[in-house]
Protein backbone atom coordinates (compact mmCIF):
# COMPACT_ATOMS: atom_id res chain seq x y z
CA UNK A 1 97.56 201.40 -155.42
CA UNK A 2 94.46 199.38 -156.44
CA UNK A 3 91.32 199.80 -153.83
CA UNK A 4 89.00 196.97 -152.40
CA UNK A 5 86.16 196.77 -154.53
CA UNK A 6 83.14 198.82 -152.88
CA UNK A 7 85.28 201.18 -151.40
CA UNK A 8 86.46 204.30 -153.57
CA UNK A 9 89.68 205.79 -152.58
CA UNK A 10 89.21 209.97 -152.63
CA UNK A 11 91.05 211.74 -155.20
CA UNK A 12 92.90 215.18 -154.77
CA UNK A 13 90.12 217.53 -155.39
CA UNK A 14 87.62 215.18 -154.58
CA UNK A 15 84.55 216.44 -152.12
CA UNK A 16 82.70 213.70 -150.53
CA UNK A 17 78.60 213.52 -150.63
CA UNK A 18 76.91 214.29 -147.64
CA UNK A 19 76.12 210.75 -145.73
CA UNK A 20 72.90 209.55 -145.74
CA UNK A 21 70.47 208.19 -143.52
CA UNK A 22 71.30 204.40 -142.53
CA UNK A 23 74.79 205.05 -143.98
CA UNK A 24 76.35 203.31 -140.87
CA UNK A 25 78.23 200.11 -141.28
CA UNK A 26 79.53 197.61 -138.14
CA UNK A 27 82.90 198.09 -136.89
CA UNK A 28 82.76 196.49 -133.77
CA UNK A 29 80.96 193.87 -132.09
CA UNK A 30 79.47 194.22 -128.54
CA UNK A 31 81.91 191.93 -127.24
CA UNK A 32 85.14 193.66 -128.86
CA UNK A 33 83.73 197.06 -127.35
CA UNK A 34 83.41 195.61 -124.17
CA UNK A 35 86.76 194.41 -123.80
CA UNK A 36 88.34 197.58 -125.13
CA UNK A 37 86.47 199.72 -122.51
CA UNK A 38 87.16 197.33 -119.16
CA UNK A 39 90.45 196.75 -120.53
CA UNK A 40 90.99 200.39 -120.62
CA UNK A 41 89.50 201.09 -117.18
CA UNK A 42 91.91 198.49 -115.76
CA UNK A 43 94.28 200.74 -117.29
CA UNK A 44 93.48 203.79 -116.32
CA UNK A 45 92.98 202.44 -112.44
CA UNK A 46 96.91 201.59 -112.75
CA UNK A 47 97.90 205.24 -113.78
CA UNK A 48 96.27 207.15 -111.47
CA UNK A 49 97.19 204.97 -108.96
CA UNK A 50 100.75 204.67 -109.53
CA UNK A 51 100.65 208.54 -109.79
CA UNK A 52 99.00 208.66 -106.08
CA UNK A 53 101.82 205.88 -105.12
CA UNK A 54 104.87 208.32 -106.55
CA UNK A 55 103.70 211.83 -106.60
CA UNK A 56 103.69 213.27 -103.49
CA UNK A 57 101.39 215.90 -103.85
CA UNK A 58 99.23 213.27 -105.26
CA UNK A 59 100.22 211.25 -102.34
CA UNK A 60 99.46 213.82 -99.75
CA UNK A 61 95.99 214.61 -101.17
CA UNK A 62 94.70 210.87 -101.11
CA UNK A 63 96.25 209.37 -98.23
CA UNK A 64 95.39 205.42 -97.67
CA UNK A 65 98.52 204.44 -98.95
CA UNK A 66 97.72 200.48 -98.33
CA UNK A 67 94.80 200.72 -99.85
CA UNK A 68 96.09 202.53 -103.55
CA UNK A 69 98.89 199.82 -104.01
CA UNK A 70 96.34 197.10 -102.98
CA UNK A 71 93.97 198.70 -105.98
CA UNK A 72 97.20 199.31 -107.94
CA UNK A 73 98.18 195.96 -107.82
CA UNK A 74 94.85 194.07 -108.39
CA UNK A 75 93.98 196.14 -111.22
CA UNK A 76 97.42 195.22 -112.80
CA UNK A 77 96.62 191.49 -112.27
CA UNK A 78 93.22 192.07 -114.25
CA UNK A 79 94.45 193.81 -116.76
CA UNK A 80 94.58 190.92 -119.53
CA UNK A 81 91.59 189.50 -118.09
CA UNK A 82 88.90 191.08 -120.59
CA UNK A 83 91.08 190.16 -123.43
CA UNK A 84 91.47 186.19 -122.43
CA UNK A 85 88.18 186.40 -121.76
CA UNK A 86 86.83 188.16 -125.32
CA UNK A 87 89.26 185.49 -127.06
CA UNK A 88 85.51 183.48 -127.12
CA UNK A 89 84.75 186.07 -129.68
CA UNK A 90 85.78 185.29 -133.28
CA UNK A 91 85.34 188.86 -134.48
CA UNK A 92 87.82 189.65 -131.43
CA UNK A 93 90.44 186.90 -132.64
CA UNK A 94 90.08 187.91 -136.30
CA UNK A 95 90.74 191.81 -134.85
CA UNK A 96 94.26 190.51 -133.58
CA UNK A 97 94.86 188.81 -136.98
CA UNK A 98 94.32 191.53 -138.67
CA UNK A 99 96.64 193.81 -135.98
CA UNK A 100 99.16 191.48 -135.90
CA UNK A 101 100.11 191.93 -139.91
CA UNK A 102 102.40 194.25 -141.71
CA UNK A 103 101.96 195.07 -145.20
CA UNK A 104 103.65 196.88 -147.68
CA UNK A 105 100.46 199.15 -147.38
CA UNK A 106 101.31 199.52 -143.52
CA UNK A 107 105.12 201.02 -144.77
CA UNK A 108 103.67 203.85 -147.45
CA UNK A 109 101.02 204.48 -144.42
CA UNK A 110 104.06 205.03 -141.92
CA UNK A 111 105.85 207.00 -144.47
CA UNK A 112 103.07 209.43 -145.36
CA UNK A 113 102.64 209.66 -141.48
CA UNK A 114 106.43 210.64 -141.25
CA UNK A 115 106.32 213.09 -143.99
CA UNK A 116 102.88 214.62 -142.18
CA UNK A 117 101.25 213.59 -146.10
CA UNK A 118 97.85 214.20 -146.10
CA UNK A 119 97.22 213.68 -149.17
CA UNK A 120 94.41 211.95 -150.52
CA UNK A 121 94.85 208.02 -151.07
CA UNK A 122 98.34 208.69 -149.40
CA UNK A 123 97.69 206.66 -146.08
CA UNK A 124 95.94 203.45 -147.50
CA UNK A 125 95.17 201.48 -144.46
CA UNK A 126 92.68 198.15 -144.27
CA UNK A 127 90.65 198.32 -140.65
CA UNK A 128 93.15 199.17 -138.66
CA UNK A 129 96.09 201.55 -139.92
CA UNK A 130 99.55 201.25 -139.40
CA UNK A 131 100.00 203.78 -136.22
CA UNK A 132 96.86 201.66 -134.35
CA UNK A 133 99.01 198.18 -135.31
CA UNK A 134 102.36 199.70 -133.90
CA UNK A 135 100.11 201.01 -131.07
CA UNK A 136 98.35 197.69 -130.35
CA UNK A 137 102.03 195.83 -130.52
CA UNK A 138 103.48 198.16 -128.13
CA UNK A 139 101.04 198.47 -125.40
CA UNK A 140 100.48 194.86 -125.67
CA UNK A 141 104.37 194.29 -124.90
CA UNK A 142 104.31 197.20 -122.36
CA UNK A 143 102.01 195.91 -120.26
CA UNK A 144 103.31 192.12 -120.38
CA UNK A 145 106.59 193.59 -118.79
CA UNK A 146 104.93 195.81 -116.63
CA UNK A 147 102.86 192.53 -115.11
CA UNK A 148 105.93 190.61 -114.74
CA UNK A 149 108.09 193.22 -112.93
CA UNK A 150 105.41 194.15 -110.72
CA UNK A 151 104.97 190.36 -109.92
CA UNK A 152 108.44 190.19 -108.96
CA UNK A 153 107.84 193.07 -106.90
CA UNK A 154 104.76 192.38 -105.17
CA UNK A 155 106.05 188.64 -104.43
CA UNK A 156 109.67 189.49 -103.27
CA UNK A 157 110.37 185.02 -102.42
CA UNK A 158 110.10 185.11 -106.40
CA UNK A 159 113.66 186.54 -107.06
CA UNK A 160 116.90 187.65 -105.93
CA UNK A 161 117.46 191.39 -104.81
CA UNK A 162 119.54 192.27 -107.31
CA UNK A 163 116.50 191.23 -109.87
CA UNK A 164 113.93 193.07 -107.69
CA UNK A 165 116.05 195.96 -107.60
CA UNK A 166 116.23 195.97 -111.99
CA UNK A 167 112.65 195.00 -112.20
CA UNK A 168 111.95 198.12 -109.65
CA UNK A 169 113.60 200.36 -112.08
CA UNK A 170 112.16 199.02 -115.17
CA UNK A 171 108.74 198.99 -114.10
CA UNK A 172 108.89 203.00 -112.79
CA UNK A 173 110.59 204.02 -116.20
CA UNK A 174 108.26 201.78 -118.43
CA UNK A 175 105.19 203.59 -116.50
CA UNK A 176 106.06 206.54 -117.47
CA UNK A 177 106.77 205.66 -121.32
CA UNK A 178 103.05 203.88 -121.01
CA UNK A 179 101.50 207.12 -119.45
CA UNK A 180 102.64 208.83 -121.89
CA UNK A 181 102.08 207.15 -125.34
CA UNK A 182 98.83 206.43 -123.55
CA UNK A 183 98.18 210.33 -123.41
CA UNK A 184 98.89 210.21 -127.38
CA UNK A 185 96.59 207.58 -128.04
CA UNK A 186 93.64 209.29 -126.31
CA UNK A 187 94.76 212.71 -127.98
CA UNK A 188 93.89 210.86 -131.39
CA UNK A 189 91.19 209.88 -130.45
CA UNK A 190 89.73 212.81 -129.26
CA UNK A 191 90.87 213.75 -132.25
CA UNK A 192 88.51 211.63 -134.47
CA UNK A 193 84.86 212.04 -133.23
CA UNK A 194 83.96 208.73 -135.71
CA UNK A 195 86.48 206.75 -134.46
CA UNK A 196 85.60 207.06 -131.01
CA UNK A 197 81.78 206.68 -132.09
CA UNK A 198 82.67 203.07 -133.61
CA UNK A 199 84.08 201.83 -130.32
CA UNK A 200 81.09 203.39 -128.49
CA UNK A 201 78.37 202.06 -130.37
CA UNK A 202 80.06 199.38 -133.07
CA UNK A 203 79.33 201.49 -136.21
CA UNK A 204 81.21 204.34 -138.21
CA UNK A 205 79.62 206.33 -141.48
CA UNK A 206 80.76 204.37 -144.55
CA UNK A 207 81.83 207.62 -145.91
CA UNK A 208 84.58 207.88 -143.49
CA UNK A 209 85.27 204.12 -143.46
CA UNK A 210 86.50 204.67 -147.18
CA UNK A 211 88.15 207.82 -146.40
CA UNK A 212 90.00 206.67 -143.71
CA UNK A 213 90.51 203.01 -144.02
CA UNK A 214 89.83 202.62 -147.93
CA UNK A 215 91.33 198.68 -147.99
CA UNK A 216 88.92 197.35 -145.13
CA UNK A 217 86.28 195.41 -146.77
CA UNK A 218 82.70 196.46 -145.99
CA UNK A 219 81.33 193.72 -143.52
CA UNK A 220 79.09 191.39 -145.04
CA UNK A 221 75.61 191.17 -143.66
């Protein structure tokens, strides 16, 4: 595997120098972190509310019934709002370029995953690795057939019974499935303290930028 020039990719053995001061290199821009974090509040509104609508301890303890599906509901209309929105953003559309390709890198990063490698240099990944692509892809798709089967259930003149009743039980199972690979995705990232400090603030330490991501070209200035 050959690395991006400016980037070295850590050998077995190999201890990294402390980072120095002004070490930090942009990630994300303001307008990328924005969307991420409404986006992910829209989210969030939509799982706990479906778990107060189906729960019934949960159901019991918050009462206002009306009230959660009307938040449940609204919150999954806006839920691809911040995206369409952020699409003004080139760094955003050059983000979903990049998450929307699969290279042969991506495949020895999936393998390594599968095989729990740890190995240096055996995860090469450019600025987003494979697990955050097939992450990205799935969520994406989740949620676009969550929205449509909760239209059809919200607006019941849209569709036959017998399609209401299907889109009932896809959108309870496929809740569930997004719960929990949404619980997985947070668990990384509590996980990695400098990942989640690039999508708070829009820089990482360019010491784990090559470490982790050693194919991701440092952004020019």
């Amino acid at each position: 595997m050959t690395s991006t020039p400016g980037w070295a990719v850590p050998t077995a053995g190999t201890t990294h120098p402390p980072s120095e001061p002004g070490s930090r290199i942009r990630r994300f821009t303001t307008a990328e972190r924005w969307v991420h974090r409404t986006t992910a509040w829209l989210v969030l509104v939509c799982v706990a509310t479906a778990a107060c609508l189906y729960v019934p301890q949960l159901a019991q303890l918050v009462g206002r019934r009306h009230l959660v599906v009307t938040v449940h509901e609204w919150s999954g209309i806006l839920t691809f709002v911040p995206l369409l929105a952020g699409l003004v953003s080139r760094a955003l559309r050059a983000d979903l370029s990049r998450l929307n390709r699969f290279g042969p890198h991506d495949r020895q990063w999936l393998r390594a995953a599968l095989r729990r490698d740890r190995a240096p240099g055996s995860r090469p990944a450019g600025k987003f690795n494979a697990g955050q692509k097939l992450y990205a892809a799935w969520i994406a798709g989740g949620l676009l057939v969550m929205l449509g089967t909760g239209l059809l259930m919200w607006f019941t003149g849209l569709a036959p019974l017998v399609w209401r009743t299907g889109a009932t039980f896809v959108h309870d199972w496929l809740a569930l499935a997004v719960g929990i690979v949404l619980a997985g995705h947070m668990a990384k990232a509590l996980a990695d303290p400098e990942a989640r400090r690039g999508m708070r603030t829009g820089s990482v330490e360019r010491l784990w930028a090559r470490t982790e991501h050693p194919l991701w070209r440092e952004p020019e200035k």
